[in-house]
Protein backbone atom coordinates (compact mmCIF):
# COMPACT_ATOMS: atom_id res chain seq x y z
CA UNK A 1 180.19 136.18 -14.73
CA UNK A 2 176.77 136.11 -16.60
CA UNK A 3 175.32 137.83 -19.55
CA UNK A 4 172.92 140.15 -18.12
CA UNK A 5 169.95 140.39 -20.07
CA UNK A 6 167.60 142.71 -17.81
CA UNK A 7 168.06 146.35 -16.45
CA UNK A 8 169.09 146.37 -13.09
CA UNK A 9 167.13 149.10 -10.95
CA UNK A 10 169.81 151.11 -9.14
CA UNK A 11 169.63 150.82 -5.39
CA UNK A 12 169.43 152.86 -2.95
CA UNK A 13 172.14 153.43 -0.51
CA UNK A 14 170.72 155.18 2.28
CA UNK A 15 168.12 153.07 2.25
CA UNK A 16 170.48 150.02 3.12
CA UNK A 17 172.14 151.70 5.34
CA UNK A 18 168.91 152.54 7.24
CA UNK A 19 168.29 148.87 6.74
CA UNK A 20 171.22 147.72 9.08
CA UNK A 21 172.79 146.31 5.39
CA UNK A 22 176.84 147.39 6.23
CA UNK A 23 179.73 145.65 5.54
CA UNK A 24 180.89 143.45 8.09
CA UNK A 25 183.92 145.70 8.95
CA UNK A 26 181.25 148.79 9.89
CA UNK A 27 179.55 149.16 13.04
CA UNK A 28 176.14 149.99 13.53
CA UNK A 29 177.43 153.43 14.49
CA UNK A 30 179.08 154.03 11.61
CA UNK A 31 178.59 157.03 9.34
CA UNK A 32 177.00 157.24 6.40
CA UNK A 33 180.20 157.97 4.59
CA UNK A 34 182.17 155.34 6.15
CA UNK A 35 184.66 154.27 4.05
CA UNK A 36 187.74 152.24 3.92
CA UNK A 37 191.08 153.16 3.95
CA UNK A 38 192.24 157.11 4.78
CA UNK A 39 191.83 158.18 1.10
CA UNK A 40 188.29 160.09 0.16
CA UNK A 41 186.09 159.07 -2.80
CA UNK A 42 186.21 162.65 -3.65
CA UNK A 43 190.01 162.86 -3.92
CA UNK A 44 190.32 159.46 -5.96
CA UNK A 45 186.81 161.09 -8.40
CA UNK A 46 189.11 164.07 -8.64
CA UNK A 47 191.73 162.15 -10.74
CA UNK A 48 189.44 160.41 -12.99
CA UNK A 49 187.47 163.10 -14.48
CA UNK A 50 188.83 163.15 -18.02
CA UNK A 51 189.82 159.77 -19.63
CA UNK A 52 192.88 158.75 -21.90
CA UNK A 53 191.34 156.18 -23.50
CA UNK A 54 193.35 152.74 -23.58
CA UNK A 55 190.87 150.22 -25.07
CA UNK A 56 191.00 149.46 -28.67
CA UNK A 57 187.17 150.31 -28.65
CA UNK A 58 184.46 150.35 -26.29
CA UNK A 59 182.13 147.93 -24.05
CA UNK A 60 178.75 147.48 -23.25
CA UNK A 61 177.36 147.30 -19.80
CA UNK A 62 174.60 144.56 -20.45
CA UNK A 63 174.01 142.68 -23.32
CA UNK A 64 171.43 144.81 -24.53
CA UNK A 65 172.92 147.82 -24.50
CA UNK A 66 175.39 150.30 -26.70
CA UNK A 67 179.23 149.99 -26.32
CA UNK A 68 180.03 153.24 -23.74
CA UNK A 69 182.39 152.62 -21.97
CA UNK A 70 186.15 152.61 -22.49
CA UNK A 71 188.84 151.53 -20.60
CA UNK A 72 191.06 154.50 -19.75
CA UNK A 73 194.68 155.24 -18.38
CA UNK A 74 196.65 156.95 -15.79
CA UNK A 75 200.13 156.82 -13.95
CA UNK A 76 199.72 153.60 -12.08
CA UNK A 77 195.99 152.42 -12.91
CA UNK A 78 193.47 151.71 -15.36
CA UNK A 79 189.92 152.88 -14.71
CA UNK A 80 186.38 152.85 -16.27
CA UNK A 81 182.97 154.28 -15.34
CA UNK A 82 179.81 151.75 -15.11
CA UNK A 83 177.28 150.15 -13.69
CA UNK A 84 177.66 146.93 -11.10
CA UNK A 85 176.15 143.92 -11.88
CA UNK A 86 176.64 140.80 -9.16
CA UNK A 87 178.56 138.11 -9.22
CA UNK A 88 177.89 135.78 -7.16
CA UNK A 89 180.28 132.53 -8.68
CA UNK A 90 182.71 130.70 -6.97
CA UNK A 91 181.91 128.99 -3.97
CA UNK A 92 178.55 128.31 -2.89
CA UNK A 93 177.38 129.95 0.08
CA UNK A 94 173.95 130.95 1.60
CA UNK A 95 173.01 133.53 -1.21
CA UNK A 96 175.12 132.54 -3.74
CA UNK A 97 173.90 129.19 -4.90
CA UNK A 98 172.34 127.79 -8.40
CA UNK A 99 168.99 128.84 -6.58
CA UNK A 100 169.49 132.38 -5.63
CA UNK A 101 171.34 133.01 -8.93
CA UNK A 102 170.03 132.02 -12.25
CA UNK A 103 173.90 131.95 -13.66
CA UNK A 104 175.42 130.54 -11.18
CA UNK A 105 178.93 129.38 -11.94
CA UNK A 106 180.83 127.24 -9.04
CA UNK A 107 184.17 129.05 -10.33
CA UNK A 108 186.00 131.58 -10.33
CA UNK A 109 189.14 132.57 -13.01
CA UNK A 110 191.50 133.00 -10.06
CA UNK A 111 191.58 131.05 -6.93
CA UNK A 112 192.17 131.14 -3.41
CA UNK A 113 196.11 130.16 -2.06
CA UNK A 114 194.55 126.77 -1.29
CA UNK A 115 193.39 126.55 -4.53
CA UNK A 116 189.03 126.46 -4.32
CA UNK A 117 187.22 129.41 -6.19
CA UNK A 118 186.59 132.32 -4.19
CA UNK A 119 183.74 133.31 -2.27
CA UNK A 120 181.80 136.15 -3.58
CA UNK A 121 179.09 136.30 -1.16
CA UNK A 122 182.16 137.10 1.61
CA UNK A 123 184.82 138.31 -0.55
CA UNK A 124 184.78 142.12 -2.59
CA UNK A 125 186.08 141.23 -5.64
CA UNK A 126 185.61 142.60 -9.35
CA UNK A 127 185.36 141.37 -12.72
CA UNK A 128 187.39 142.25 -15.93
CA UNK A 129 186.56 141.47 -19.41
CA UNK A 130 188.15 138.58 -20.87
CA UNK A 131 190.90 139.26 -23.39
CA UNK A 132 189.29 140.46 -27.02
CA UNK A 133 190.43 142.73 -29.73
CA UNK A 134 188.88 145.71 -27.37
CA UNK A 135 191.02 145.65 -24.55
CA UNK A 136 193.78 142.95 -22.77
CA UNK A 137 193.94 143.32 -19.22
CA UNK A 138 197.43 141.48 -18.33
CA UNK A 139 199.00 144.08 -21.21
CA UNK A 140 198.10 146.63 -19.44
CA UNK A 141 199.56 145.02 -16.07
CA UNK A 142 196.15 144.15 -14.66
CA UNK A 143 196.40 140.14 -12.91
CA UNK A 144 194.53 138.12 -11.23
CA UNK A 145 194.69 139.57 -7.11
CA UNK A 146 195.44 142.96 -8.29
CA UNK A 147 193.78 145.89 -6.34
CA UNK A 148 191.00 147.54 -7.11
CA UNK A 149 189.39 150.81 -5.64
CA UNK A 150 185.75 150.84 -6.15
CA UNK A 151 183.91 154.60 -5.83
CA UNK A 152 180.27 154.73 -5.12
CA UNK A 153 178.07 157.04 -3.23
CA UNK A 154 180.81 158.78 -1.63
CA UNK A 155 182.43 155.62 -0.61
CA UNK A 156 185.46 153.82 -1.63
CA UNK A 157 185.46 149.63 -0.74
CA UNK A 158 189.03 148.13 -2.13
CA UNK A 159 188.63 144.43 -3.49
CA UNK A 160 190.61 142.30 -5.76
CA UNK A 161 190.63 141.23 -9.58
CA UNK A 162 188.84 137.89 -8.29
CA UNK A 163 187.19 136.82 -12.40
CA UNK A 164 187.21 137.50 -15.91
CA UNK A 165 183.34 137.97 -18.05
CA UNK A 166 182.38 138.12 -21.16
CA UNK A 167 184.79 139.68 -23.76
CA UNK A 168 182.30 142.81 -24.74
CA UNK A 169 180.76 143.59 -20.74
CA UNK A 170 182.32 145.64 -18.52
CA UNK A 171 181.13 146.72 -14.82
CA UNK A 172 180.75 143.90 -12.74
CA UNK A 173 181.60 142.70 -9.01
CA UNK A 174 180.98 140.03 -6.09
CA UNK A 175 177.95 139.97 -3.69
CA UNK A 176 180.15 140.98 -1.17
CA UNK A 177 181.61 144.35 -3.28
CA UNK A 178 178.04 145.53 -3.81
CA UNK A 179 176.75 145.37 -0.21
CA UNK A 180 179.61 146.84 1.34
CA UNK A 181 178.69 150.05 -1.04
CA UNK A 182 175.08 149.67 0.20
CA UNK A 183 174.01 148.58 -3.24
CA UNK A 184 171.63 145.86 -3.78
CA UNK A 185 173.51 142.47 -3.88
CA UNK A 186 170.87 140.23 -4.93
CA UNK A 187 172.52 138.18 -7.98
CA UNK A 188 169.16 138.66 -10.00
CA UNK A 189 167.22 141.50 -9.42
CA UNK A 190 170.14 143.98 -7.48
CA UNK A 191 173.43 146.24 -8.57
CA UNK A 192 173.63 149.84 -9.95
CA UNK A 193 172.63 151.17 -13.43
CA UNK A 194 175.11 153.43 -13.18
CA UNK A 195 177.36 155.76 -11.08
CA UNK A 196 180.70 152.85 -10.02
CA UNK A 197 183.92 153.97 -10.77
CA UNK A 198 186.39 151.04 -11.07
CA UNK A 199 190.54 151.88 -10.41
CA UNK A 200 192.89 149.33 -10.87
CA UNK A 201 195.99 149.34 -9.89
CA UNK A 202 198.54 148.09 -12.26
CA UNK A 203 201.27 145.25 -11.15
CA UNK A 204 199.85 145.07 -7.68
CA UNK A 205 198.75 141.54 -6.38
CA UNK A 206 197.12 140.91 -2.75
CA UNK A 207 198.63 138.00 -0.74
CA UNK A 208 196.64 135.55 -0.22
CA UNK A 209 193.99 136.83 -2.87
CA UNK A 210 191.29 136.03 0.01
CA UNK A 211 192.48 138.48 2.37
CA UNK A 212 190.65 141.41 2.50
CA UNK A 213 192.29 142.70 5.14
CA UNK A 214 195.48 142.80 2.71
CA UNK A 215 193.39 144.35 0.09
CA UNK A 216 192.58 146.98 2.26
CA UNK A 217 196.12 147.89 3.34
CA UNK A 218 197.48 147.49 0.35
CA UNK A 219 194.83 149.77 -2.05
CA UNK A 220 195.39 152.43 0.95
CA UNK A 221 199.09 152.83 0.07
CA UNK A 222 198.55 152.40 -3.69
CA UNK A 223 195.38 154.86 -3.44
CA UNK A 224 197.55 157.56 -1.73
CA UNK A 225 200.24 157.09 -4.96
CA UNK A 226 197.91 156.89 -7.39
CA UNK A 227 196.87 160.79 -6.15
CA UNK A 228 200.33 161.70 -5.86
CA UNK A 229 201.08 160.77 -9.33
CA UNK A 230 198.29 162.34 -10.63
């Protein structure tokens, strides 16, 4: 996790699509509002529409900008509404590398089962703020491999609580998060101003955290709670 210190330019989805840019579990076929999972980005939007705020305060989304954005409650998740900025630490891989990324870190806060950082350019995986007065994560029964639905452009892409950021930025997630959503992944110049909704599911944890395959099956039965609870 970096401090940003530009404005990202929000990408375009279609255009990424059009591009042949899908996630590697989409065909070429695949329609625009493929998604993962058998719950709809509209029903899981639907749910988070008014927030119960349970930050102490609010966060910023880059370094240069106001505190917005709060961290807000429901029966069996926390959620906020923010941009995506990429992370691209952890392992170093073909785009994420100290030359693709100026802040390249070769960790992550949680690791894989055998123990290396994970791999962001491969693995969707979100980051939380670190512990501050604002906001602690683990209190609110948010770990390390917890689930995470991520809403954008009428898709939903589940990925894991893979690293923690700076204690005053929210809205952040892996090179592999962002492309799957058809948002630009490019560490330096890519991600969304705007628009991601982030759900996390409290006390859940995938096994092994690489798996996305767990992930997926896993934030599919906890999505389908989450609207039944709320």
């Amino acid at each position: 996790m970096r401090l940003r210190t530009l404005t990202l330019a929000a990408a375009s989805g279609t255009a990424l699509l059009a591009a042949g840019l899908l996630p590697a579990h989409a065909s070429a076929a695949a329609p625009k509002s493929a998604q993962e999972g058998t719950v709809s980005a509209a029903d899981l939007l639907a749910k988070v529409t008014s927030c119960s705020q349970i930050s102490n305060g609010k966060y910023k989304t880059d370094e240069e900008t106001s505190a917005t954005v709060p961290v807000c409650g429901k029966n069996g998740a926390v959620f906020w509404k923010a941009d995506m900025d990429i992370d691209c630490d952890g392992q170093r891989t073909t785009n994420c590398n100290e030359d693709r990324d100026p802040w390249f870190q070769a960790d992550t806060a949680f690791h894989q089962s055998d123990g290396k950082p994970l791999k962001a350019e491969t693995l969707p995986y979100v980051v939380v703020p670190s512990t501050s007065g604002i906001w602690n994560y683990s209190d609110a029964g948010i770990k390390g491999g917890g689930v995470v639905a991520v809403v954008y452009n009428n898709k939903v892409e589940y990925a894991v609580v893979g690293d923690t950021g700076p204690s005053g930025i929210i809205g952040e997630a892996s090179y592999a998060t962002a492309k799957a959503l058809g948002i630009d992944p490019d560490p330096e110049t890519g991600g969304a101003d705007s628009g991601v909704t982030y759900i996390l599911f409290k006390n859940s944890k995938v096994s092994p955290i690489e798996s996305h395959s767990a992930a997926v099956s896993l934030g599919d039965q906890l999505a389908r709670q989450f609207l039944a609870s709320n």
